[in-house]
N, C-alpha and C. Protein backbone atom coordinates (compact mmCIF):
# COMPACT_ATOMS: atom_id res chain seq x y z
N UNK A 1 0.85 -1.19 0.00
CA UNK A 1 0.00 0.00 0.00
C UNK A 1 0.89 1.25 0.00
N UNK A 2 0.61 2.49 -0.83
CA UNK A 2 1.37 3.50 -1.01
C UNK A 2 0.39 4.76 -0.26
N UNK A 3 0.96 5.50 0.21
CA UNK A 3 0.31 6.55 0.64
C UNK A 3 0.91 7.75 -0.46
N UNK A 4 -0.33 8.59 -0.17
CA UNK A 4 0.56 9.59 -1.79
C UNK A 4 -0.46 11.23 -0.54
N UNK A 5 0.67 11.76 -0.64
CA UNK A 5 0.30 13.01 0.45
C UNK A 5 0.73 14.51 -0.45
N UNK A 6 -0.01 15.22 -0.61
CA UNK A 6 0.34 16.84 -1.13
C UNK A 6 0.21 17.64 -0.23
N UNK A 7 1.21 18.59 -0.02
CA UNK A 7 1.37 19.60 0.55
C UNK A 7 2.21 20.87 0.35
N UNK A 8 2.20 22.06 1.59
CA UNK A 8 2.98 23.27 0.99
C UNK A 8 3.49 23.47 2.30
N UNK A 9 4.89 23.82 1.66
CA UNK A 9 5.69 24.28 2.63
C UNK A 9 5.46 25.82 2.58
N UNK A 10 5.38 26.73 3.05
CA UNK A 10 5.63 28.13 3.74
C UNK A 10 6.63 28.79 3.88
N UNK A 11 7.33 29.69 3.90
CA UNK A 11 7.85 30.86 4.66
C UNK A 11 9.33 31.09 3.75
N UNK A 12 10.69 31.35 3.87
CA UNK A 12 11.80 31.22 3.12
C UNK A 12 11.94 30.34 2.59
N UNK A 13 11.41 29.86 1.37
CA UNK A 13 11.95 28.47 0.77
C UNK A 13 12.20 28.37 -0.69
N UNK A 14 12.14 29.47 -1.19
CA UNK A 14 12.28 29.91 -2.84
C UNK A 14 13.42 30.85 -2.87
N UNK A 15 14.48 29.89 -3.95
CA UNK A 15 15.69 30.63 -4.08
C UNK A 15 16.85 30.48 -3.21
N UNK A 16 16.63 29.20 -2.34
CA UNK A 16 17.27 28.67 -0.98
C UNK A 16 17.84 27.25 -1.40
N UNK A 17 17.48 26.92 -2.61
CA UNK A 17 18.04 25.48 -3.08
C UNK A 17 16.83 24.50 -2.27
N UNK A 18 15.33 24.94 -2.11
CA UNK A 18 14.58 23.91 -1.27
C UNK A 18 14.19 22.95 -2.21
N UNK A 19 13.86 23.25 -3.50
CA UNK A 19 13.45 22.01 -4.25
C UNK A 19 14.04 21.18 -4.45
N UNK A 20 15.57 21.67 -4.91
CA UNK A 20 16.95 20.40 -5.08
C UNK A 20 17.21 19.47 -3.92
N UNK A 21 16.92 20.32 -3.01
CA UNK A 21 17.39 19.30 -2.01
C UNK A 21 16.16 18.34 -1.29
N UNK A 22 14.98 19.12 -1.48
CA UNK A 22 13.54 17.96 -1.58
C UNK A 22 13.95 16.36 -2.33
N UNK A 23 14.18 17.21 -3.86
CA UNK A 23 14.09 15.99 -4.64
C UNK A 23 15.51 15.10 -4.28
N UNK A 24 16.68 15.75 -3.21
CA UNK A 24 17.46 14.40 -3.23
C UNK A 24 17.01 13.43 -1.94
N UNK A 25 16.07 14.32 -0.64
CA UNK A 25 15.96 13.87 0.22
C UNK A 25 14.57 12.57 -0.09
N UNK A 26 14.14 12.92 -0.80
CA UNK A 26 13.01 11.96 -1.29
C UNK A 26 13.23 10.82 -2.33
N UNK A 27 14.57 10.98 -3.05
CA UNK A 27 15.09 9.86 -3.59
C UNK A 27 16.48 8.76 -2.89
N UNK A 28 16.07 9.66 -1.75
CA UNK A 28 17.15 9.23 -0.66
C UNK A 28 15.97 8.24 0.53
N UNK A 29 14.99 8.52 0.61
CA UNK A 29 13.78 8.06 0.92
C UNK A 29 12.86 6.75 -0.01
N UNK A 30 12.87 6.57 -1.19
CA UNK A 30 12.51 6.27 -2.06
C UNK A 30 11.24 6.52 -2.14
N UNK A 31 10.99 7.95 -2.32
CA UNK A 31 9.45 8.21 -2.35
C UNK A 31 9.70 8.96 -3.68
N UNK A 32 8.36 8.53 -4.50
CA UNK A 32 8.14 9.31 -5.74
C UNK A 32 7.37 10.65 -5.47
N UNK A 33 7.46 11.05 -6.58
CA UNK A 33 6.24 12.61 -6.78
C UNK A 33 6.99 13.77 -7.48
N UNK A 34 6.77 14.82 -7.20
CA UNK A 34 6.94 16.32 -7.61
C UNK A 34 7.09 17.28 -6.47
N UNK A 35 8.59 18.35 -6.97
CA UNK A 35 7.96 19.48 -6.28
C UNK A 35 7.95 20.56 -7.03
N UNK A 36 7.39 21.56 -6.78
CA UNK A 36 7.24 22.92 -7.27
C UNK A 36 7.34 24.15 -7.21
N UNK A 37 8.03 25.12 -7.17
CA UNK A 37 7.78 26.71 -6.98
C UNK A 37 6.12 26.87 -6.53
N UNK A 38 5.42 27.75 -6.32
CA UNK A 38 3.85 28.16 -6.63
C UNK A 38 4.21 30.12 -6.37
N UNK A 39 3.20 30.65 -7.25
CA UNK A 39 3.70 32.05 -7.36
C UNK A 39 3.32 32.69 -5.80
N UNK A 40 2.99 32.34 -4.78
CA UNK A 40 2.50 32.82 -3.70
C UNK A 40 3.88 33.04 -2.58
N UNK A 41 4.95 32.06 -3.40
CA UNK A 41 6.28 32.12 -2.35
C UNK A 41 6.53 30.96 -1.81
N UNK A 42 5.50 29.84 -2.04
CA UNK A 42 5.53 28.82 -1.21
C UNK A 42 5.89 27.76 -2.11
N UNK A 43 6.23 26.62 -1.68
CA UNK A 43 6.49 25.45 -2.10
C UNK A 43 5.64 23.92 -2.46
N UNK A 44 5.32 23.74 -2.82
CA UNK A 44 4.16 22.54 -2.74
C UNK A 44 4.63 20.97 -3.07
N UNK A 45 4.17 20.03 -3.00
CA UNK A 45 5.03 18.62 -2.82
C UNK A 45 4.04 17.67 -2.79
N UNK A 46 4.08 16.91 -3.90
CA UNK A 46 3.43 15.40 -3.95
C UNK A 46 3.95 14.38 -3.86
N UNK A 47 3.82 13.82 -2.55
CA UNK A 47 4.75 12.86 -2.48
C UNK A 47 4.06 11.53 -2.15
N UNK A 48 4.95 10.31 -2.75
CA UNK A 48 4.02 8.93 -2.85
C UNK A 48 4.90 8.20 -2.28
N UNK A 49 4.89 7.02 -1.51
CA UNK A 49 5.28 6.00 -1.17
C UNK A 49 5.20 4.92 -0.20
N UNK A 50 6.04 4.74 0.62
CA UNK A 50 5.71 3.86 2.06
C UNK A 50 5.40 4.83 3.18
N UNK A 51 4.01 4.75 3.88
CA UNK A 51 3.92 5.83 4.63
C UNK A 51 4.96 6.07 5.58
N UNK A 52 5.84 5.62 6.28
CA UNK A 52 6.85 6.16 7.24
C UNK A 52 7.77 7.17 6.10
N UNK A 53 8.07 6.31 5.11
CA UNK A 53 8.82 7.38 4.14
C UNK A 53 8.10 8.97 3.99
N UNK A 54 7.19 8.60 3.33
CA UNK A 54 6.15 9.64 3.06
C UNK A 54 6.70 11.01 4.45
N UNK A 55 6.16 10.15 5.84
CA UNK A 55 6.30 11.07 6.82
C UNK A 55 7.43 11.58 7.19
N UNK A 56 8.25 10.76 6.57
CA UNK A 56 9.93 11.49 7.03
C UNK A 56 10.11 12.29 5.89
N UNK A 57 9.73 12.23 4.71
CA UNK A 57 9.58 13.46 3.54
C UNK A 57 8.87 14.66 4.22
N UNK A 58 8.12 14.82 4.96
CA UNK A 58 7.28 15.86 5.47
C UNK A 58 8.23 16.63 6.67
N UNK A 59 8.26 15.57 7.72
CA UNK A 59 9.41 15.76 8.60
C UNK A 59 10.69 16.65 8.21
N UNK A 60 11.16 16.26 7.32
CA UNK A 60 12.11 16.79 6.37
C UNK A 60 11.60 18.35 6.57
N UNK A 61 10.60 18.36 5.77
CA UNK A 61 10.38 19.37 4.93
C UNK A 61 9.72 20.75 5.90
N UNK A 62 9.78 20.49 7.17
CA UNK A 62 9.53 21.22 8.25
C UNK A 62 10.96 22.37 8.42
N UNK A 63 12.10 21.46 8.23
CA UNK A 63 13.36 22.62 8.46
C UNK A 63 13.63 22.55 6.87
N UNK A 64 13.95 21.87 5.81
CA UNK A 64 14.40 22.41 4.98
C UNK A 64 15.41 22.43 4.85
N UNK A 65 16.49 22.55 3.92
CA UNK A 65 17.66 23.04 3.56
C UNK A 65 18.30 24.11 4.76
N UNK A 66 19.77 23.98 4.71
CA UNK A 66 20.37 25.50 5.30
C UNK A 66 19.78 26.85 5.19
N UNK A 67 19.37 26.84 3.95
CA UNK A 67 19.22 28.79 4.36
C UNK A 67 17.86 28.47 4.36
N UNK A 68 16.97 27.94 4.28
CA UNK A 68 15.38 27.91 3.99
C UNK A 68 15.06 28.28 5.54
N UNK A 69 14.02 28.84 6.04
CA UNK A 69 13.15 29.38 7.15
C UNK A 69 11.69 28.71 6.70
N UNK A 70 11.27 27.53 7.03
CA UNK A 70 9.83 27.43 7.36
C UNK A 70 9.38 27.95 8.41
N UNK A 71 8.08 28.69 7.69
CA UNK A 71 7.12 29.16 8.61
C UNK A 71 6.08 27.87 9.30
N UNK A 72 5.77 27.40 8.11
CA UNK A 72 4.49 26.57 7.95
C UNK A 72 4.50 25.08 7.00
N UNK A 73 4.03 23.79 7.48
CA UNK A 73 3.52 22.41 6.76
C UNK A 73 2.42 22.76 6.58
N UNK A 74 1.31 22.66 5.15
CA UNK A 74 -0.01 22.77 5.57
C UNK A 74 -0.25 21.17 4.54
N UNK A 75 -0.99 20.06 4.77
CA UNK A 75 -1.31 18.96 4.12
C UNK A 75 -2.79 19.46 3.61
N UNK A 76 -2.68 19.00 2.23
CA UNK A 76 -3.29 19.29 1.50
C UNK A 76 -4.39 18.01 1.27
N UNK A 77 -3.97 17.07 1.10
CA UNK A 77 -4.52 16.29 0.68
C UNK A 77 -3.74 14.71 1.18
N UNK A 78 -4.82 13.33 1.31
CA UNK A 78 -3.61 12.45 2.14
C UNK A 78 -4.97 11.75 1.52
N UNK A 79 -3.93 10.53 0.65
CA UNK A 79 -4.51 9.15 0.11
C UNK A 79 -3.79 8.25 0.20
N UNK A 80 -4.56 6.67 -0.06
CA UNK A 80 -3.75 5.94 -0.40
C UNK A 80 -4.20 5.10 -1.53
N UNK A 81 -3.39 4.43 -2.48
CA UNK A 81 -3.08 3.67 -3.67
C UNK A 81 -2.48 2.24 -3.54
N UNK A 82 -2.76 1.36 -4.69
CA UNK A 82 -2.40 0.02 -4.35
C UNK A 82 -1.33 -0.02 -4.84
N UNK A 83 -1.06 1.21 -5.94
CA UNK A 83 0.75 0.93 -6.81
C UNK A 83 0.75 2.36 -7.14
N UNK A 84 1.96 3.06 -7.08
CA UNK A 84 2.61 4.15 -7.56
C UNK A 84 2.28 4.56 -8.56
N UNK A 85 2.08 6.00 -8.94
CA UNK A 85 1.29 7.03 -9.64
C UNK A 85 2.57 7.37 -10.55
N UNK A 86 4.19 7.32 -10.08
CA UNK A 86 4.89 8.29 -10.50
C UNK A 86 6.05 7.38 -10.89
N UNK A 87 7.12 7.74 -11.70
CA UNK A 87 8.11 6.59 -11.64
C UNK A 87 9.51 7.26 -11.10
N UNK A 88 9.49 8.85 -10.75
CA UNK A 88 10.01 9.08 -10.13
C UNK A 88 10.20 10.43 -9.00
N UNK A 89 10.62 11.05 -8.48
CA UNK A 89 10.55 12.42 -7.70
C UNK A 89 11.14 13.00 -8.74
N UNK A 90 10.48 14.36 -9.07
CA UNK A 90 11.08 15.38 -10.24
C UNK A 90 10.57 16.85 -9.82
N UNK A 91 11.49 17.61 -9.86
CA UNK A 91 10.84 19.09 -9.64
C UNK A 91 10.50 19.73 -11.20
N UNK A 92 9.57 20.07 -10.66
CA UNK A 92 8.51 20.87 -11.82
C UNK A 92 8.54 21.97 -12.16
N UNK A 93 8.55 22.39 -13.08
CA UNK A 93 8.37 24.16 -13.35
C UNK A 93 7.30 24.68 -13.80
């Protein structure tokens, strides 16, 4: 069973290297999905896999990279699937 969770990160995280280092911490995880810029400043993240993974992707994504400042996790959305949506983590433009 895969859990597949979207969410946005908040506060300093654009222009801080947060997506690069999303997508290595989540292939370091082996969780699939996407992340993204969004024009509001914030960051957003679909992420699929074994739920402990999943949650240590989130976990993660609470501090962020070195220079990144989260304000805020907000979960967007939280499912689960019998097989993977994605074939791999890729940041999006």
């Amino acid at each position: 069973m895969f859990e597949q969770v979207r969410f946005r990160v908040c506060g300093r995280v654009q222009g801080v290297g947060f997506r690069y280092s999303t997508q290595e911490k989540a292939r370091s995880l082996n969780v699939l999905g996407w992340v993204k810029n969004t024009p509001d400043g914030c960051v957003e993240v679909l992420a699929e896999g074994a739920g402990a993974a999943v949650e240590a992707l989130i976990a993660w994504c609470g501090t962020g990279p070195r220079l990144a400042r989260v304000n805020r996790v907000e979960i967007l959305t939280r499912t689960e699937a019998d097989k993977p949506t994605f074939g791999e983590f890729s940041i999006e433009r």
